[in-house]
PDB file of N, CA and C in Angstrom:
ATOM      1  N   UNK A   1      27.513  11.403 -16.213  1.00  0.00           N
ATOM      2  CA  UNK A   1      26.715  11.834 -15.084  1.00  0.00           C
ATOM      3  C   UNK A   1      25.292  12.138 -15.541  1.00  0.00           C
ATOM      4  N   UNK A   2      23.990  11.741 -14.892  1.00  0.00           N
ATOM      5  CA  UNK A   2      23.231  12.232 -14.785  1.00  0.00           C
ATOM      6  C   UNK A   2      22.749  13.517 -14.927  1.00  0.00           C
ATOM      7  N   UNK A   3      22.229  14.184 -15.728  1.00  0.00           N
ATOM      8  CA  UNK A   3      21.249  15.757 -15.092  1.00  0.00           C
ATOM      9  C   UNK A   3      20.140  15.602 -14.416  1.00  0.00           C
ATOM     10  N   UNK A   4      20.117  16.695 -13.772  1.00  0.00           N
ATOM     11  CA  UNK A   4      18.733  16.784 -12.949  1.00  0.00           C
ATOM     12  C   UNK A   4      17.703  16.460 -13.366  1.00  0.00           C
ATOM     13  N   UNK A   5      17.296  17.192 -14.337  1.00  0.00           N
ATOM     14  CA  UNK A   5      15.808  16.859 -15.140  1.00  0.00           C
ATOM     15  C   UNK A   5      15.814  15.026 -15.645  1.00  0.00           C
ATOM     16  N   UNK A   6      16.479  14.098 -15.486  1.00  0.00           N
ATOM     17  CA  UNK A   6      16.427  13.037 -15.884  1.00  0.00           C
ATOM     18  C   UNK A   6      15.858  12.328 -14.125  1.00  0.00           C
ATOM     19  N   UNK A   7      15.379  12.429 -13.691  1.00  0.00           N
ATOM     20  CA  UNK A   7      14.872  12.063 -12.308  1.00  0.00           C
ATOM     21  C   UNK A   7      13.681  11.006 -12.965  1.00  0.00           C
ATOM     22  N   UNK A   8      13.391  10.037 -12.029  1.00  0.00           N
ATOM     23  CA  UNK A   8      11.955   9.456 -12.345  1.00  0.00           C
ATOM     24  C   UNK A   8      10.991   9.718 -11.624  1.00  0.00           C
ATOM     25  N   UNK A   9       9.805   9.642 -11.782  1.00  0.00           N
ATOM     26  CA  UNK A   9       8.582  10.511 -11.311  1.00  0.00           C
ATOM     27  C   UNK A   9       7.759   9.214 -10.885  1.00  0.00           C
ATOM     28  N   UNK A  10       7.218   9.364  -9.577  1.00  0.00           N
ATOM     29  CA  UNK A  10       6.374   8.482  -9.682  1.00  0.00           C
ATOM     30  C   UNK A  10       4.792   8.431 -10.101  1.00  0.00           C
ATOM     31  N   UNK A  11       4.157   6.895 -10.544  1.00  0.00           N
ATOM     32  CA  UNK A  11       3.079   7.025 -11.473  1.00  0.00           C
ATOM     33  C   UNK A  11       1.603   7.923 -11.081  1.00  0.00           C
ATOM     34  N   UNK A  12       1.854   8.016  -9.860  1.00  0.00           N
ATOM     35  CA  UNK A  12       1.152   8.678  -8.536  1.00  0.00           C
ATOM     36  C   UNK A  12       1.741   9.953  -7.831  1.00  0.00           C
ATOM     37  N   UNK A  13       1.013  11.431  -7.959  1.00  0.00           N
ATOM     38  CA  UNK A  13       1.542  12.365  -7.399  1.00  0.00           C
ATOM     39  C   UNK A  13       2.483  13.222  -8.291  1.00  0.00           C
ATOM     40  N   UNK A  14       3.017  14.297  -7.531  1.00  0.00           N
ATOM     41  CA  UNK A  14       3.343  15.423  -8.058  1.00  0.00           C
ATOM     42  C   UNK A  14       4.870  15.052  -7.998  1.00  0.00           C
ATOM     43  N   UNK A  15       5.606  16.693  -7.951  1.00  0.00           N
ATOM     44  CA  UNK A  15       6.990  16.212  -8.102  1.00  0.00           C
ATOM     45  C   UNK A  15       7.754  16.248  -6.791  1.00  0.00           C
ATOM     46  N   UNK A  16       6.486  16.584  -5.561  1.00  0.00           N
ATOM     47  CA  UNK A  16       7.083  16.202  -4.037  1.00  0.00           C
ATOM     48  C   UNK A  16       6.943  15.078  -3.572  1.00  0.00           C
ATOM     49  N   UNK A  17       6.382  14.228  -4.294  1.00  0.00           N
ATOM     50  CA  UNK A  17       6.046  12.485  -3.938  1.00  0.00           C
ATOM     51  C   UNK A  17       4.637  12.753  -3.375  1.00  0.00           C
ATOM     52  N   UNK A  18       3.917  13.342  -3.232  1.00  0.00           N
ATOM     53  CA  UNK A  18       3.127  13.379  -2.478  1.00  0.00           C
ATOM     54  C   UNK A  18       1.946  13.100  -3.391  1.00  0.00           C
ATOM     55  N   UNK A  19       0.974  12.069  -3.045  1.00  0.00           N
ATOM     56  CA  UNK A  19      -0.274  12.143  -3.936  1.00  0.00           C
ATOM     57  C   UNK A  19      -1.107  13.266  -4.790  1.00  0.00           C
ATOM     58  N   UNK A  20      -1.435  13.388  -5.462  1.00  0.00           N
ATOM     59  CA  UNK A  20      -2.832  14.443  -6.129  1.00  0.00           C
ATOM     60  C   UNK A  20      -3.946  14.331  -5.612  1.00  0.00           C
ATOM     61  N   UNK A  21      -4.763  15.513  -5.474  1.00  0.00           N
ATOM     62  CA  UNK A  21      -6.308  15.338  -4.308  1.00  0.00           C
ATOM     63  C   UNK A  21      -7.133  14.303  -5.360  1.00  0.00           C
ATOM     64  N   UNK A  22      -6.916  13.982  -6.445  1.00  0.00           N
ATOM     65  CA  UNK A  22      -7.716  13.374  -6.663  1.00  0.00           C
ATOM     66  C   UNK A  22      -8.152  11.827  -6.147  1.00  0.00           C
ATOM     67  N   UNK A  23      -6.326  11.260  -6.278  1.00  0.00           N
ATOM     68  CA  UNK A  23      -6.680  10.149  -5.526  1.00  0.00           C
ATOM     69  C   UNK A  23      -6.330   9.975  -3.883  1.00  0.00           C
ATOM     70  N   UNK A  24      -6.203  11.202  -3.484  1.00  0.00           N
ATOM     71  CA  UNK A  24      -6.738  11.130  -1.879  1.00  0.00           C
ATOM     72  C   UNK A  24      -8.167  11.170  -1.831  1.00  0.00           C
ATOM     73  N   UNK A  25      -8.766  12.367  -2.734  1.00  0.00           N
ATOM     74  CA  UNK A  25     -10.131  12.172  -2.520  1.00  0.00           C
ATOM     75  C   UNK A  25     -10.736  10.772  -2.579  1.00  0.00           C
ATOM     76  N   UNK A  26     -10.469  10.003  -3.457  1.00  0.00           N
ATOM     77  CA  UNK A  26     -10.793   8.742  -4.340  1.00  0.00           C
ATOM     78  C   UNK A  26     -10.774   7.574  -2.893  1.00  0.00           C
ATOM     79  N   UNK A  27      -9.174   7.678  -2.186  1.00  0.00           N
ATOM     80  CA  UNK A  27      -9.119   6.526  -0.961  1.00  0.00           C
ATOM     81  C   UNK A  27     -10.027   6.681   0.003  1.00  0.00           C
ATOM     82  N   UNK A  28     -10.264   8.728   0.311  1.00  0.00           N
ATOM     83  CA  UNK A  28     -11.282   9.007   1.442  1.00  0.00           C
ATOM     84  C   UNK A  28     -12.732   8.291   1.235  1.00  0.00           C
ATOM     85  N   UNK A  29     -12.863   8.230  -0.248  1.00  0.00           N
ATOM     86  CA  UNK A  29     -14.172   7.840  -0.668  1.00  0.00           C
ATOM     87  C   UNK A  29     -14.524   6.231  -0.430  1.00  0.00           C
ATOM     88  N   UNK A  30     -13.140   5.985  -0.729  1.00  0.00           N
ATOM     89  CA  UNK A  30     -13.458   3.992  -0.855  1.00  0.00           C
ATOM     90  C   UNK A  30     -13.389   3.913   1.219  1.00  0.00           C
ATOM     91  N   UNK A  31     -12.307   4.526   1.374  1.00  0.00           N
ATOM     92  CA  UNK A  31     -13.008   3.993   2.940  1.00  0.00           C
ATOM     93  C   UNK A  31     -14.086   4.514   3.749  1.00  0.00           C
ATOM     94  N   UNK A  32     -14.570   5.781   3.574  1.00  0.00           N
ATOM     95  CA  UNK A  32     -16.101   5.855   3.771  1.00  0.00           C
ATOM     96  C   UNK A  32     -17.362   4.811   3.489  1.00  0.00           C
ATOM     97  N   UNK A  33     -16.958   4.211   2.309  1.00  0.00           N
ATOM     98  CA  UNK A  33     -18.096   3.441   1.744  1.00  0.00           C
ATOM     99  C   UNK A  33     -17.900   2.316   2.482  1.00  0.00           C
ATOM    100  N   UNK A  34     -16.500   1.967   2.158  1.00  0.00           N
ATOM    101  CA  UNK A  34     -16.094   0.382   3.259  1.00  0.00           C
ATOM    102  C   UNK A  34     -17.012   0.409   4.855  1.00  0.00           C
ATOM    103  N   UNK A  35     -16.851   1.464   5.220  1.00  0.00           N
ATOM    104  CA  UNK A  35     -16.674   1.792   6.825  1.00  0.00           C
ATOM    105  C   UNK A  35     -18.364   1.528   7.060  1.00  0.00           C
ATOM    106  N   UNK A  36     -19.248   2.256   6.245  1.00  0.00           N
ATOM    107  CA  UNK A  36     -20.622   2.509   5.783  1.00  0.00           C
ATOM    108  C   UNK A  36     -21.163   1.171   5.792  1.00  0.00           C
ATOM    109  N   UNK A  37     -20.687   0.497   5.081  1.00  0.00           N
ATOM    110  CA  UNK A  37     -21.443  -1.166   4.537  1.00  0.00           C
ATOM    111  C   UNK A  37     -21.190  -1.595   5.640  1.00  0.00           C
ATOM    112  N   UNK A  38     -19.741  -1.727   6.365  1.00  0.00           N
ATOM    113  CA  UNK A  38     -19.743  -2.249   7.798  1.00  0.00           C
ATOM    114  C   UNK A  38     -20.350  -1.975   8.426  1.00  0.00           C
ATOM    115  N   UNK A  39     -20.744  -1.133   8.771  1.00  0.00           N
ATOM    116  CA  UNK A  39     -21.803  -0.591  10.123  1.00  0.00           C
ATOM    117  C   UNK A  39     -22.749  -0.790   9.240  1.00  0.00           C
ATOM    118  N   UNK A  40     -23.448  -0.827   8.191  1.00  0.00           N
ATOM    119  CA  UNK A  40     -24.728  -1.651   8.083  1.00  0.00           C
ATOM    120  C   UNK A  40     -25.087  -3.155   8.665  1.00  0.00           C
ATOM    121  N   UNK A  41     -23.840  -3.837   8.388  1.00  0.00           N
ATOM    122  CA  UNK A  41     -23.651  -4.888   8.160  1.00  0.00           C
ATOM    123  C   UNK A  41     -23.888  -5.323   9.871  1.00  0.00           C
ATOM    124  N   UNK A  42     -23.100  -4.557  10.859  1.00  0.00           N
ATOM    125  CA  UNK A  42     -23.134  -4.682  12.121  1.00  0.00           C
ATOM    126  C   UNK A  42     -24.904  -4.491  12.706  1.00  0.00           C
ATOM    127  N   UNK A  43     -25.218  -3.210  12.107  1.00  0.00           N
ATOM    128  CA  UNK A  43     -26.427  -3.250  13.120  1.00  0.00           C
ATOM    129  C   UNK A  43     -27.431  -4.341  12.565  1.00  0.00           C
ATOM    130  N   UNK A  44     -27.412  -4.747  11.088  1.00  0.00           N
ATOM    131  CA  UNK A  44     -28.620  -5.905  11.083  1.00  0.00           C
ATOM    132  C   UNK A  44     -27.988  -6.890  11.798  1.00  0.00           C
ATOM    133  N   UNK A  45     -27.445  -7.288  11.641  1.00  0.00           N
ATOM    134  CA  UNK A  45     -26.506  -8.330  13.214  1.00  0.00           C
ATOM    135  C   UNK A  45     -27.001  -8.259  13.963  1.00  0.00           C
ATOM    136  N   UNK A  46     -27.236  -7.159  14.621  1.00  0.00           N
ATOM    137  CA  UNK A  46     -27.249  -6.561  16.070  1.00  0.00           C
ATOM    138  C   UNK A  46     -28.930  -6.891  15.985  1.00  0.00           C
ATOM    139  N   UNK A  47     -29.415  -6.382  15.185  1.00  0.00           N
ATOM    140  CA  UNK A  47     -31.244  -6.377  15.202  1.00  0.00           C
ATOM    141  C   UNK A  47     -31.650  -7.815  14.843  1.00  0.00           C
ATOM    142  N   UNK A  48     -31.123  -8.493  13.718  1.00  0.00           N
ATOM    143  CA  UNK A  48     -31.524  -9.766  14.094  1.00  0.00           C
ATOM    144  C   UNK A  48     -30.899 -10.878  14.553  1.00  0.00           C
ATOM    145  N   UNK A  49     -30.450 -10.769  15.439  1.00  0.00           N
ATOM    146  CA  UNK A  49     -29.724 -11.820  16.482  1.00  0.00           C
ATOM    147  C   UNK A  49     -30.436 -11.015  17.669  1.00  0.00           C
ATOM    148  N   UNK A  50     -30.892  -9.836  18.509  1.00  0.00           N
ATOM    149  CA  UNK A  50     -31.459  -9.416  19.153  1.00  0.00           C
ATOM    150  C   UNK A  50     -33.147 -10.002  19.344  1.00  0.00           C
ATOM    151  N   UNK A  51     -33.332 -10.193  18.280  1.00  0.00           N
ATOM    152  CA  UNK A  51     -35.195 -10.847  18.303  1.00  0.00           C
ATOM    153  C   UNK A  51     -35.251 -12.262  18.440  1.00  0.00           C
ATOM    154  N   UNK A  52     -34.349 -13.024  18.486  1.00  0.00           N
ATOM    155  CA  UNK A  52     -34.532 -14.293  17.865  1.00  0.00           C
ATOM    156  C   UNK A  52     -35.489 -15.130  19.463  1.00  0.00           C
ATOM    157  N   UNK A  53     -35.071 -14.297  20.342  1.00  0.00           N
ATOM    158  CA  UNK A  53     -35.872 -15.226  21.718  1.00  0.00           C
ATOM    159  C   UNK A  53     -36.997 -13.772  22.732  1.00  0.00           C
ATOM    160  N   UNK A  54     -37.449 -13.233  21.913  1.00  0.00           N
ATOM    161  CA  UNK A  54     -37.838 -12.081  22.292  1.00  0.00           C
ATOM    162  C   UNK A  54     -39.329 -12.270  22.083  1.00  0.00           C
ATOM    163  N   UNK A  55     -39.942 -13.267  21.942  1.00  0.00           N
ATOM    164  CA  UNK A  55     -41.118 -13.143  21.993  1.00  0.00           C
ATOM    165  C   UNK A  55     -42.014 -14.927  22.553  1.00  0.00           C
ATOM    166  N   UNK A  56     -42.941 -14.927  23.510  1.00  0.00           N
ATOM    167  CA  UNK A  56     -43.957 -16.180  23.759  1.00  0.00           C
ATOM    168  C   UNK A  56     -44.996 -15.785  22.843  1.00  0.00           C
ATOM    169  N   UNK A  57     -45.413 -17.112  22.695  1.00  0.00           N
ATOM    170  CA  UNK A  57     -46.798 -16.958  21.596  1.00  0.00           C
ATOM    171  C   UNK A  57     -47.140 -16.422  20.795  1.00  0.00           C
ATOM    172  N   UNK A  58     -46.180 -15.709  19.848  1.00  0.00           N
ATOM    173  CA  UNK A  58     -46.024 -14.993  18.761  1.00  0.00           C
ATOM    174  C   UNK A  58     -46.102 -13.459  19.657  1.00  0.00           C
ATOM    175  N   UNK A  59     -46.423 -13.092  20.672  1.00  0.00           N
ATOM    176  CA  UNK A  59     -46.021 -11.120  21.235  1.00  0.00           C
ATOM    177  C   UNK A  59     -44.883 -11.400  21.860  1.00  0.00           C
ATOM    178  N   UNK A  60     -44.540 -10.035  21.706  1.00  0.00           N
ATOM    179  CA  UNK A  60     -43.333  -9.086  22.279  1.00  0.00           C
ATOM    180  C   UNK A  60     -43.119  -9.859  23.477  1.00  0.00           C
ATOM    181  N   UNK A  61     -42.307 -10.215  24.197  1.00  0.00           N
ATOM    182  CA  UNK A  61     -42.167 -10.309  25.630  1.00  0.00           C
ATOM    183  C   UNK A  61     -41.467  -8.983  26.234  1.00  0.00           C
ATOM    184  N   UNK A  62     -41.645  -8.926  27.280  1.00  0.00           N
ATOM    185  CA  UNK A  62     -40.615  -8.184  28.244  1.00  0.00           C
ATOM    186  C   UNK A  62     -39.994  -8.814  29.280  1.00  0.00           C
ATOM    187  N   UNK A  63     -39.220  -8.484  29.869  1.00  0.00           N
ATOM    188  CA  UNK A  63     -38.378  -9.233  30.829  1.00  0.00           C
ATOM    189  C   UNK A  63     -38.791  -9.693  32.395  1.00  0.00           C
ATOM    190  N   UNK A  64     -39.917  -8.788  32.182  1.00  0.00           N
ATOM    191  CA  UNK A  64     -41.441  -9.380  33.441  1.00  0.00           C
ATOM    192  C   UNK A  64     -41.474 -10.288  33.048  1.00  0.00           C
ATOM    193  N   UNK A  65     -41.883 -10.364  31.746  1.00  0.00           N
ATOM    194  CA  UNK A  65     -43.117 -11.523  31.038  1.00  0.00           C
ATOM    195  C   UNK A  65     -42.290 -13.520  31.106  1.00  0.00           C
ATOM    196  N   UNK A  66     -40.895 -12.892  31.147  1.00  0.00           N
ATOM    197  CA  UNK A  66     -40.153 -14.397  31.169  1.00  0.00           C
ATOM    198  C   UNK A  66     -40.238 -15.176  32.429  1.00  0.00           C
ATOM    199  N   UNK A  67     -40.467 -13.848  33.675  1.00  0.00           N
ATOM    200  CA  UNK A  67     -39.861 -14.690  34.773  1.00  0.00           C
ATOM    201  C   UNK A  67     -41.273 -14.821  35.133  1.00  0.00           C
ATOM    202  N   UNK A  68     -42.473 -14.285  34.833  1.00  0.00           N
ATOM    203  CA  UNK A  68     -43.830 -14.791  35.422  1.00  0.00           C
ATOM    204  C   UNK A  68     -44.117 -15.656  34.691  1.00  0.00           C
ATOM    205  N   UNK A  69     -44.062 -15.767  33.475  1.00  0.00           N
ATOM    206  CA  UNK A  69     -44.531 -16.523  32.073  1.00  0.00           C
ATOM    207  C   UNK A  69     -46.091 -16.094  31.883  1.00  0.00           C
ATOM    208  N   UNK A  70     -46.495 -15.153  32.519  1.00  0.00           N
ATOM    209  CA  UNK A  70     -48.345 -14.446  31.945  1.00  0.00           C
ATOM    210  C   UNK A  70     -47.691 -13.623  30.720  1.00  0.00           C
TER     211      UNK A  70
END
């Protein structure tokens, strides 16, 4: 028979299975950063795909300016 103390442990965490703050801290960190670059990634998207028909004759247009064309 087995004794107790012969249990296996996993390579991760304590002896409730449960992770160590370190590498919770560590996952909170990698998906912050993930999440971060994405939403960078989104708003230059957003800003340049937004300009690409936004201007006559090299100025700004506004949405007057399309349907009079002055």
């Amino acid at each position: 028979m087995s004794s107790p103390e012969a249990t296996t442990e996993s390579p991760v965490g304590d002896r409730s299975g449960r992770p160590d703050r370190a590498t919770t801290r560590q996952a909170i960190i990698v998906v912050l950063v993930i999440t971060a670059i994405a939403a960078l990634i989104i708003i230059e998207l957003a800003f340049t795909t937004a300009n690409d028909s936004s201007s006559i004759n090299g100025r700004t247009a506004t949405s007057s300016q399309y349907f009079s064309g002055s």
